[in-house]
PDB file of N, CA and C in Angstrom:
ATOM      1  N   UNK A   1     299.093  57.537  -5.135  1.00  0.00           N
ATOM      2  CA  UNK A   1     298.813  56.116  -5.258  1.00  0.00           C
ATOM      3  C   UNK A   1     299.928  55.466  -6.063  1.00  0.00           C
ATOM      4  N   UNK A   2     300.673  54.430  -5.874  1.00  0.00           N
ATOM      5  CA  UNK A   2     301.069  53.470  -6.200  1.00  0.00           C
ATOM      6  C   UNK A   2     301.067  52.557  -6.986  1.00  0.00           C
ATOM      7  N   UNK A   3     301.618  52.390  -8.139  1.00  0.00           N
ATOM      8  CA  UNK A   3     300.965  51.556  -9.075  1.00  0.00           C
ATOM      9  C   UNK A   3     301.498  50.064  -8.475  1.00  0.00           C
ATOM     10  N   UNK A   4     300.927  48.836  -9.738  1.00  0.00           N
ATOM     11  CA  UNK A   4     301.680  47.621  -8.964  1.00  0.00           C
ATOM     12  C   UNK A   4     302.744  47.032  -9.309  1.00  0.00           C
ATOM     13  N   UNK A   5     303.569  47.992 -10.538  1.00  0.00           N
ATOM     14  CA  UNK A   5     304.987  47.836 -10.632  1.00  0.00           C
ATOM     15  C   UNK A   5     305.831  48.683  -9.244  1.00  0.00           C
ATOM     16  N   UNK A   6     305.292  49.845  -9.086  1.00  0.00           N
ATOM     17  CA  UNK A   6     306.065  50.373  -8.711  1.00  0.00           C
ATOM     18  C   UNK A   6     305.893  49.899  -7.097  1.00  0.00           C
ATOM     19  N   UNK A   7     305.014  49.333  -6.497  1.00  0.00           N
ATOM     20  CA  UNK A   7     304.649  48.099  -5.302  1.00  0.00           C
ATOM     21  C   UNK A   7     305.879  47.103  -5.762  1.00  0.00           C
ATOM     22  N   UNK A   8     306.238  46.503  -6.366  1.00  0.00           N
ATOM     23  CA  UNK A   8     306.543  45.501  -6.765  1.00  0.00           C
ATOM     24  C   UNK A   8     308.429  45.746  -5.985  1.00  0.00           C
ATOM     25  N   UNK A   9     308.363  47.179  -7.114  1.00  0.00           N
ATOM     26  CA  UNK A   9     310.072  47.690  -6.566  1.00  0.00           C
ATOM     27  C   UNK A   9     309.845  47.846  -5.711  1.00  0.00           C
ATOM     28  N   UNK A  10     309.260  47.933  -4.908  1.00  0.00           N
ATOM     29  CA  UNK A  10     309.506  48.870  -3.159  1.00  0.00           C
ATOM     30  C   UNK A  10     309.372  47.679  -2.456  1.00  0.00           C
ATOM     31  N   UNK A  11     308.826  46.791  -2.871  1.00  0.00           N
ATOM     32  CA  UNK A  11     309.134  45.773  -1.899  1.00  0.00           C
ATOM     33  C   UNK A  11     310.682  44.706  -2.246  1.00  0.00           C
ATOM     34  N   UNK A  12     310.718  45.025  -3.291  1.00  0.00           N
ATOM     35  CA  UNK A  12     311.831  44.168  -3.773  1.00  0.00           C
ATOM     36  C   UNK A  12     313.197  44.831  -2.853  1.00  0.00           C
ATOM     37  N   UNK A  13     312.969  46.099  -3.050  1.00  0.00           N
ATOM     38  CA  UNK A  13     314.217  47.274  -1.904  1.00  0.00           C
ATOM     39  C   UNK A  13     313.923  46.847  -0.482  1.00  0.00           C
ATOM     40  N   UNK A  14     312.930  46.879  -0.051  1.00  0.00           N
ATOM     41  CA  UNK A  14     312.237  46.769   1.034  1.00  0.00           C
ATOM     42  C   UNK A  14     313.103  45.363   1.328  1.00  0.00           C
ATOM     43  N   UNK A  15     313.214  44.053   0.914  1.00  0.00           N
ATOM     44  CA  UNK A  15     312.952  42.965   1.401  1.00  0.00           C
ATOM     45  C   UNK A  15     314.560  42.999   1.392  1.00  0.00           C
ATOM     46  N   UNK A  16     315.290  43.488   1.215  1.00  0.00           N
ATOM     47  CA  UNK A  16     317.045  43.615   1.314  1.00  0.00           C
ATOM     48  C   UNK A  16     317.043  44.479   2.495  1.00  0.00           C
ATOM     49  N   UNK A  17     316.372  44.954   3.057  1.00  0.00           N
ATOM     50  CA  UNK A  17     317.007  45.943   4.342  1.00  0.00           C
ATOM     51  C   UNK A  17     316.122  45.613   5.460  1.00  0.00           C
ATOM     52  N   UNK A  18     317.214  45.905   6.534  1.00  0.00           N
ATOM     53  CA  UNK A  18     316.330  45.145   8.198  1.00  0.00           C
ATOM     54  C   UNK A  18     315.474  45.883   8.734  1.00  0.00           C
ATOM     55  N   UNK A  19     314.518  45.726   9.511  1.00  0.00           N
ATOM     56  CA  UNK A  19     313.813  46.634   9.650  1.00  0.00           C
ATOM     57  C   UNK A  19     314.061  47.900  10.425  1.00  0.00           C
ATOM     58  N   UNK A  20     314.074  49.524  10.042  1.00  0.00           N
ATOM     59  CA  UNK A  20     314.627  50.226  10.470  1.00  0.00           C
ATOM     60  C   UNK A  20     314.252  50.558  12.211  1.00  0.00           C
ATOM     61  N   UNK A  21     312.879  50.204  12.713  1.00  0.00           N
ATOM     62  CA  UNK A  21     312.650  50.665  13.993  1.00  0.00           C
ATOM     63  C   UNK A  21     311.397  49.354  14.297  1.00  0.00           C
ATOM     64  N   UNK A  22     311.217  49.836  15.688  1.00  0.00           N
ATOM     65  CA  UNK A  22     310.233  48.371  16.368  1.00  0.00           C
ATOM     66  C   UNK A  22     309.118  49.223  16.871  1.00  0.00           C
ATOM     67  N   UNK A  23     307.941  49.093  17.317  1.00  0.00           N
ATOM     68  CA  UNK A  23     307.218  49.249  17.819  1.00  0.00           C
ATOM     69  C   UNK A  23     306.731  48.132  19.100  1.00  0.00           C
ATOM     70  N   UNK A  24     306.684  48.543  20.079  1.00  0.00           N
ATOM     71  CA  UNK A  24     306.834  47.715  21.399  1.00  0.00           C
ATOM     72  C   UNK A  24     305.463  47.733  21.755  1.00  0.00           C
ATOM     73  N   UNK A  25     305.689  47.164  23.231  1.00  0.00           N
ATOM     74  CA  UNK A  25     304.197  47.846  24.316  1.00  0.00           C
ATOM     75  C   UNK A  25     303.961  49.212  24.491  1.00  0.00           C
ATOM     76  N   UNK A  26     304.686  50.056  24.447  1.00  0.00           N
ATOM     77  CA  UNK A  26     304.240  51.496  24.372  1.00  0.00           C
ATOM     78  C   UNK A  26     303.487  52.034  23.106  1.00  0.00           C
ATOM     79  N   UNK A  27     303.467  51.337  22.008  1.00  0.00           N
ATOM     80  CA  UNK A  27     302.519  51.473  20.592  1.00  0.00           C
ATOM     81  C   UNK A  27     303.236  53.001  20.260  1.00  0.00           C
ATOM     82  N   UNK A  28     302.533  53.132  19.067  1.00  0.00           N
ATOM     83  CA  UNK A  28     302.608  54.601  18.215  1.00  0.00           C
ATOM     84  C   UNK A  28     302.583  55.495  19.271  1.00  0.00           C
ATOM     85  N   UNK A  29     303.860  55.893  19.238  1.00  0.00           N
ATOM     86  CA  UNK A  29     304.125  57.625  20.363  1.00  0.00           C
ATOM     87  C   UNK A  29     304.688  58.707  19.306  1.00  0.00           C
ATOM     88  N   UNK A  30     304.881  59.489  19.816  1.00  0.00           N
ATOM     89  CA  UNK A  30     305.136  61.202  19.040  1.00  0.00           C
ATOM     90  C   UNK A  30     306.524  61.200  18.905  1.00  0.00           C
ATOM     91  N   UNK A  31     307.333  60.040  19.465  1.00  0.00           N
ATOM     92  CA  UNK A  31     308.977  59.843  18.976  1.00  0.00           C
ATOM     93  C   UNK A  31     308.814  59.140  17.840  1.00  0.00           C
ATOM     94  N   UNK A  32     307.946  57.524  18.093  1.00  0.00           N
ATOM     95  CA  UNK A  32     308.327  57.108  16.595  1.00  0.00           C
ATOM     96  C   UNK A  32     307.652  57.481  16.004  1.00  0.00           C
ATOM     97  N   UNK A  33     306.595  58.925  15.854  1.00  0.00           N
ATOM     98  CA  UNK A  33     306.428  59.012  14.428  1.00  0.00           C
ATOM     99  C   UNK A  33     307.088  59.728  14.248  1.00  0.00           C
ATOM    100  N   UNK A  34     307.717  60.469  14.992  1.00  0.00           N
ATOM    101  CA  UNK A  34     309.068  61.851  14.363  1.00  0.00           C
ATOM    102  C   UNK A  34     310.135  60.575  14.100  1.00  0.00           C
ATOM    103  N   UNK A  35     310.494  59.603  14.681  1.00  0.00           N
ATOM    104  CA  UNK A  35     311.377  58.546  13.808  1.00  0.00           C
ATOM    105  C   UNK A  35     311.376  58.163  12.092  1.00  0.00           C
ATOM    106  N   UNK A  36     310.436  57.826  12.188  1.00  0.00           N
ATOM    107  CA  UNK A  36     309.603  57.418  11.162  1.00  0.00           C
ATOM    108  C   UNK A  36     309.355  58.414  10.133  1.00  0.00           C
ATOM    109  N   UNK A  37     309.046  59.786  10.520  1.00  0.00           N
ATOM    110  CA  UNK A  37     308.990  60.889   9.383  1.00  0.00           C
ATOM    111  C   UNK A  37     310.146  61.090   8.789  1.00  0.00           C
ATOM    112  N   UNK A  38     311.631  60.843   9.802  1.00  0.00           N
ATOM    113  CA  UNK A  38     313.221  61.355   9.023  1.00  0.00           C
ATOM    114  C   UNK A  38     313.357  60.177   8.276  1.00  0.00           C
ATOM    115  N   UNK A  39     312.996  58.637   8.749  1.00  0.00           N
ATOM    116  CA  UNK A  39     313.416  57.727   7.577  1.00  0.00           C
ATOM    117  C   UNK A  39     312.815  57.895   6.447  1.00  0.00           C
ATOM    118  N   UNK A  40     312.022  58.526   6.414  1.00  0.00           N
ATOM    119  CA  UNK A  40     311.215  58.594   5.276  1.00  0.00           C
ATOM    120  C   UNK A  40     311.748  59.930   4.345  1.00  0.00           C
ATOM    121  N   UNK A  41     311.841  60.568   5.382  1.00  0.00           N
ATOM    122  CA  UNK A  41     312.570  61.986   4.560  1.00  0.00           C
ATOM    123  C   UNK A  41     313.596  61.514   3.724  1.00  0.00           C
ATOM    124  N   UNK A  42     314.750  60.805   4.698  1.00  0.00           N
ATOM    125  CA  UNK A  42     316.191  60.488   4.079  1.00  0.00           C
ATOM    126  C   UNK A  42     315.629  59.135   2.488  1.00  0.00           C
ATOM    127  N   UNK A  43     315.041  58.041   3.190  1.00  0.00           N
ATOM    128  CA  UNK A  43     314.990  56.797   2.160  1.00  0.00           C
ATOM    129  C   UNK A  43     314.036  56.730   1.594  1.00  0.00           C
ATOM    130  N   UNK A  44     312.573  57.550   1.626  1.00  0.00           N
ATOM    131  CA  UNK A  44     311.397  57.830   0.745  1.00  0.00           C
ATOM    132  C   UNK A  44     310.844  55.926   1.473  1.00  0.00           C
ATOM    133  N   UNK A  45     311.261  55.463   1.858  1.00  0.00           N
ATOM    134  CA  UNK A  45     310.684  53.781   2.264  1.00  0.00           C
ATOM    135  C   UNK A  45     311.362  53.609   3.929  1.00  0.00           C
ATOM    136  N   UNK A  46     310.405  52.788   4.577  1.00  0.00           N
ATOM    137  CA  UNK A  46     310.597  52.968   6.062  1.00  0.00           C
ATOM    138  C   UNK A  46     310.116  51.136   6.100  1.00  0.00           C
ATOM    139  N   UNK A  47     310.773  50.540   7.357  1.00  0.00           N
ATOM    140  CA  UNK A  47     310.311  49.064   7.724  1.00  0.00           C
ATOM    141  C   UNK A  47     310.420  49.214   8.759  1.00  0.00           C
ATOM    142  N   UNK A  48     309.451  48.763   9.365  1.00  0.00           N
ATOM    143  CA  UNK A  48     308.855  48.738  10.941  1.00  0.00           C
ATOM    144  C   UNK A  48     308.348  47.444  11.539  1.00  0.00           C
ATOM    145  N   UNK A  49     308.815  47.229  12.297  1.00  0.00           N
ATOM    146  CA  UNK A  49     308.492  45.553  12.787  1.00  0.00           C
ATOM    147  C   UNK A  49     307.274  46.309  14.476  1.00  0.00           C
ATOM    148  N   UNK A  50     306.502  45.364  14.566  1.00  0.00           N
ATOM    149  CA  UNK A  50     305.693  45.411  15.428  1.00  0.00           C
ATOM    150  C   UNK A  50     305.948  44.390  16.405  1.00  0.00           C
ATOM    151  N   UNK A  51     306.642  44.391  17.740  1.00  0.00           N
ATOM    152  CA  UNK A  51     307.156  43.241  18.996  1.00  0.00           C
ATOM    153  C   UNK A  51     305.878  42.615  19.019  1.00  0.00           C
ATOM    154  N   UNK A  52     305.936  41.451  19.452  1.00  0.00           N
ATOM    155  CA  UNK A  52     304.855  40.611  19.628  1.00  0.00           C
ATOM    156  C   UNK A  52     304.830  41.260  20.940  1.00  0.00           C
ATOM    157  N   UNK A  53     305.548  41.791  22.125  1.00  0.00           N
ATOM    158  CA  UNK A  53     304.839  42.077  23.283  1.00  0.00           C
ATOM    159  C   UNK A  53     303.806  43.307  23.317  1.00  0.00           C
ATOM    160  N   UNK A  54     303.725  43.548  21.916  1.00  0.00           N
ATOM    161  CA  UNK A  54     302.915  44.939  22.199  1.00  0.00           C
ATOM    162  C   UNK A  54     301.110  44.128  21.306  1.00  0.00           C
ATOM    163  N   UNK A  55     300.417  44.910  21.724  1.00  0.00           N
ATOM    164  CA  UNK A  55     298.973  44.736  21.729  1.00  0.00           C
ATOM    165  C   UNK A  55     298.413  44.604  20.210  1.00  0.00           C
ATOM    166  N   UNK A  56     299.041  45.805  19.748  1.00  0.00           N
ATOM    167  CA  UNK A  56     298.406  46.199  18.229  1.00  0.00           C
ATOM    168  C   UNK A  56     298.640  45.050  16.901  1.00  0.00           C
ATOM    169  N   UNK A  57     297.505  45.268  16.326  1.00  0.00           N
ATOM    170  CA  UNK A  57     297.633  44.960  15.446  1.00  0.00           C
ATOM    171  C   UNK A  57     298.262  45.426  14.120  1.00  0.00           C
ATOM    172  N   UNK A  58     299.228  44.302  13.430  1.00  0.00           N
ATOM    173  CA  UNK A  58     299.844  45.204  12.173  1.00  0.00           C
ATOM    174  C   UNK A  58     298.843  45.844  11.118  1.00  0.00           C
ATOM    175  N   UNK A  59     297.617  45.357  11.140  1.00  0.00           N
ATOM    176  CA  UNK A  59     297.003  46.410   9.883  1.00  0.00           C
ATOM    177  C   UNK A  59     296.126  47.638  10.236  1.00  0.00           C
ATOM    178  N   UNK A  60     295.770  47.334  10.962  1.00  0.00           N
ATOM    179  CA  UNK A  60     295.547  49.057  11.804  1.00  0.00           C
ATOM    180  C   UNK A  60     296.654  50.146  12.404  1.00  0.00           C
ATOM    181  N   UNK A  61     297.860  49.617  12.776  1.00  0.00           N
ATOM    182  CA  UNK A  61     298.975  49.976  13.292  1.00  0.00           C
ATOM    183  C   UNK A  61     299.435  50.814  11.939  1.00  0.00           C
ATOM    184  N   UNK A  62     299.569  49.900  11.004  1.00  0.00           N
ATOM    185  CA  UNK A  62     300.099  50.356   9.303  1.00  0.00           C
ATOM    186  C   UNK A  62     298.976  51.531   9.081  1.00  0.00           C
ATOM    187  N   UNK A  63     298.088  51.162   9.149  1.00  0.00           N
ATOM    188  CA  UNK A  63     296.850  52.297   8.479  1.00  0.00           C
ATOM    189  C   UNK A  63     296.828  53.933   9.992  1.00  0.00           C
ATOM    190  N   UNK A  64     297.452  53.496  11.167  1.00  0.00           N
ATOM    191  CA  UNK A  64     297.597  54.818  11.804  1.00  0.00           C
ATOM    192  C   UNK A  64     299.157  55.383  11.468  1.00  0.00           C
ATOM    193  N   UNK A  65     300.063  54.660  11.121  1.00  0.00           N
ATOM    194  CA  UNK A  65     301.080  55.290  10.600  1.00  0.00           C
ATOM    195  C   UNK A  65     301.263  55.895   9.290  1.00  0.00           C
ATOM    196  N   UNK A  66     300.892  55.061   8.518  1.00  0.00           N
ATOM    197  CA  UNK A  66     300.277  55.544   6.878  1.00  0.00           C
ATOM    198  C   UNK A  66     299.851  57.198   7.239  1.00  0.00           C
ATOM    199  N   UNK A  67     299.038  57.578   8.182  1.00  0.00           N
ATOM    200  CA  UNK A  67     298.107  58.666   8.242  1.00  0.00           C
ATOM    201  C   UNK A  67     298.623  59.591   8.671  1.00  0.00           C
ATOM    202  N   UNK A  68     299.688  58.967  10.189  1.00  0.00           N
ATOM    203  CA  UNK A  68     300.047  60.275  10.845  1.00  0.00           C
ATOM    204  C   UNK A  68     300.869  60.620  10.002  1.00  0.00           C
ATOM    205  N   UNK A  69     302.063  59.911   8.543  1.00  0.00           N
ATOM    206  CA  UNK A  69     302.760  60.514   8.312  1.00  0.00           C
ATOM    207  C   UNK A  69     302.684  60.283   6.804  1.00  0.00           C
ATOM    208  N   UNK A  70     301.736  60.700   6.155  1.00  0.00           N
ATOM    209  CA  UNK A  70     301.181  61.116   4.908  1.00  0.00           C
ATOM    210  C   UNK A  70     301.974  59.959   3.874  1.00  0.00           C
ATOM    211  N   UNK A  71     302.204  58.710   4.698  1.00  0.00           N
ATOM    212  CA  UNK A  71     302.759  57.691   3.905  1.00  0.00           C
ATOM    213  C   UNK A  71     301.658  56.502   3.351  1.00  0.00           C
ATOM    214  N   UNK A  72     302.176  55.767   2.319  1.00  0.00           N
ATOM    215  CA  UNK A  72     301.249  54.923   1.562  1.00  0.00           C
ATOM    216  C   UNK A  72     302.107  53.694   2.309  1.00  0.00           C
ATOM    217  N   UNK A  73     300.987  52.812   2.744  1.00  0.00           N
ATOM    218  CA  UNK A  73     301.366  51.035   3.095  1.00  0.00           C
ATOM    219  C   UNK A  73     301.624  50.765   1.763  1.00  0.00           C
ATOM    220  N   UNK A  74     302.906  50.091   1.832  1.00  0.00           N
ATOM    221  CA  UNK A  74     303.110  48.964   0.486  1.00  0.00           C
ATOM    222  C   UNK A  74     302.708  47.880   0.921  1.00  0.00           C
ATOM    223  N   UNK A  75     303.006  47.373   1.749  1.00  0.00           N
ATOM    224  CA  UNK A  75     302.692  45.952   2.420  1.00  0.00           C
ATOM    225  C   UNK A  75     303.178  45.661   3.482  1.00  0.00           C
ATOM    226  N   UNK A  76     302.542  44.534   4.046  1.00  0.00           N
ATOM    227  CA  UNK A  76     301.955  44.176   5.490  1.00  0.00           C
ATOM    228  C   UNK A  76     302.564  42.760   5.149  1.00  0.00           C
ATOM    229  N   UNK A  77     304.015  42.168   6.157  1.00  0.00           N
ATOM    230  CA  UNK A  77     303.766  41.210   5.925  1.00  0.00           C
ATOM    231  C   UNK A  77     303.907  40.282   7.440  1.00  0.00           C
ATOM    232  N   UNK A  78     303.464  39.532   8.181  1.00  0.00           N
ATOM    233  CA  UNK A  78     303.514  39.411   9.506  1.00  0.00           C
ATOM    234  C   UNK A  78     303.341  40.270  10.358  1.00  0.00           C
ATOM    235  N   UNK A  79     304.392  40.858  11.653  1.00  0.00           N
ATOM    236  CA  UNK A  79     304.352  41.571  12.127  1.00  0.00           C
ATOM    237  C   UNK A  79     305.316  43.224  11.406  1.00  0.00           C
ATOM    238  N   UNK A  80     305.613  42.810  10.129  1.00  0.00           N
ATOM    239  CA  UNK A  80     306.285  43.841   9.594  1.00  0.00           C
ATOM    240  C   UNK A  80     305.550  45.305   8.544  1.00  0.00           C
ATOM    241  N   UNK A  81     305.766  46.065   8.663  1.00  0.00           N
ATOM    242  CA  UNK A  81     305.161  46.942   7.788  1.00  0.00           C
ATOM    243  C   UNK A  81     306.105  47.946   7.141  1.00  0.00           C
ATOM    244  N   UNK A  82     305.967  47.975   5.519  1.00  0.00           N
ATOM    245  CA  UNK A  82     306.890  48.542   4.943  1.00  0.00           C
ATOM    246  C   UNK A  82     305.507  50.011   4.332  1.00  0.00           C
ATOM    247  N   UNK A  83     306.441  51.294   4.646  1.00  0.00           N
ATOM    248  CA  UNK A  83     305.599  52.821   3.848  1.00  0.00           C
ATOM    249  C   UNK A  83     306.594  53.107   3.157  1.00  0.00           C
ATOM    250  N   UNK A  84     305.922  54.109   1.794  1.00  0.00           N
ATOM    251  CA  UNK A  84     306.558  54.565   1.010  1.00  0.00           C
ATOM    252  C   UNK A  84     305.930  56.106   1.236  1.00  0.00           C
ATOM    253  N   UNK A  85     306.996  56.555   0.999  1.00  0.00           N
ATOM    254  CA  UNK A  85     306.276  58.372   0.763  1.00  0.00           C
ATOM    255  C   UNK A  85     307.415  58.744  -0.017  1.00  0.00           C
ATOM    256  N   UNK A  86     307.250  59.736  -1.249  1.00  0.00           N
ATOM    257  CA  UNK A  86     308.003  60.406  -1.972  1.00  0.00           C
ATOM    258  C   UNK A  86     308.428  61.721  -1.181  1.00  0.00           C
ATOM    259  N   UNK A  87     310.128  61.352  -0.743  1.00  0.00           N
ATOM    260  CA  UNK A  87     310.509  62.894  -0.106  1.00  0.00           C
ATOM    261  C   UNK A  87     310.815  63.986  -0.826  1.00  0.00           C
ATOM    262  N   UNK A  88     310.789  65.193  -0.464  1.00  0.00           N
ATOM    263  CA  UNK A  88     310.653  66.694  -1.025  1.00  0.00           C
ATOM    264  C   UNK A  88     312.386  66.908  -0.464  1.00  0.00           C
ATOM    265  N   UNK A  89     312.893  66.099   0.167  1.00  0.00           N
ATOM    266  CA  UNK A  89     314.169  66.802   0.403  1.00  0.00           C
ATOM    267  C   UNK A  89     314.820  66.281  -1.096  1.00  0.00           C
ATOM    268  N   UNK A  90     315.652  67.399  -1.042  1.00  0.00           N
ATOM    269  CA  UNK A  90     316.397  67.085  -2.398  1.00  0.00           C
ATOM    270  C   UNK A  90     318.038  66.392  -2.308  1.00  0.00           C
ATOM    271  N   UNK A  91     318.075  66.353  -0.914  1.00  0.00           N
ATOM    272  CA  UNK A  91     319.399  65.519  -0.699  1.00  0.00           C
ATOM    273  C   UNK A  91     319.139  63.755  -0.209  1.00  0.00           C
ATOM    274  N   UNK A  92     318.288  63.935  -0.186  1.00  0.00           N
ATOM    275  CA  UNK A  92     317.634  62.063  -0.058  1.00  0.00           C
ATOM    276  C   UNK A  92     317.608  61.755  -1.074  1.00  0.00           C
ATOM    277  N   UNK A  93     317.796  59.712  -0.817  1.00  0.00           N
ATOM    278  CA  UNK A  93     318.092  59.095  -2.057  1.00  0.00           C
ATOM    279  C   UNK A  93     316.266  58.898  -2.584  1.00  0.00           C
ATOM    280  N   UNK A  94     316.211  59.242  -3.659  1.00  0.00           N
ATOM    281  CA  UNK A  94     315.364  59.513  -4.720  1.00  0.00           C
ATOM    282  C   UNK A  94     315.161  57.690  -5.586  1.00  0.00           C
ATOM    283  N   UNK A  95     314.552  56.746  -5.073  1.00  0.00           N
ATOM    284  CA  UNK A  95     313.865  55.844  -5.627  1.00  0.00           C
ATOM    285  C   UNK A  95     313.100  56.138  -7.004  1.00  0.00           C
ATOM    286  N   UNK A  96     313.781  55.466  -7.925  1.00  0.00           N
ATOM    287  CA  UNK A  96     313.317  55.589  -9.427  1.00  0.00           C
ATOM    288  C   UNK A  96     312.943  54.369  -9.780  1.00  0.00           C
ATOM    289  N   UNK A  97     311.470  54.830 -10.342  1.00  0.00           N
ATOM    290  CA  UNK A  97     310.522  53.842 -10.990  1.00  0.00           C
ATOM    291  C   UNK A  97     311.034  53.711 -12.330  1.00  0.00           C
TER     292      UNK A  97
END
């Protein structure tokens, strides 16, 4: 869990970088969550924009990605969704609270 300083930084990082991948009409597939697991490996923080041509909704969309890939939603903002997960690789950049 997340405290709400450390929410605070991750979105502050978060809101300087574009969003790394999209989610379309094809929704959550077994590529982008293996996408989605290496950004997270490498940057411990991932941004994901949701196309308006696709169906889903961003806060259920956030809460099935959160799950498949053992990441915490920082926030939801439009069609965008930013996760944080602390990576175990030791050559990724390491976000300090």
């Amino acid at each position: 869990m997340i405290t709400t300083k450390e929410r605070a930084l991750l979105i502050s990082i978060a809101g300087k970088l574009e969003a790394n991948m999209q989610i379309g009409k094809d929704g959550v597939s077994d590529e982008s969550i293996n996408q989605i697991e290496k950004m997270l490996d490498k940057n411990e923080i991932a941004k994901i924009r949701i196309l308006n041509n696709s169906s889903l909704d961003a806060k259920s969309t956030a809460d099935v990605l959160a799950e498949k890939t053992s990441a915490e939603v920082v926030k939801i903002i439009g069609h965008v969704v930013i996760l944080y997960r602390k990576s175990k690789n030791p050559k990724a950049k390491h976000i300090q609270f």
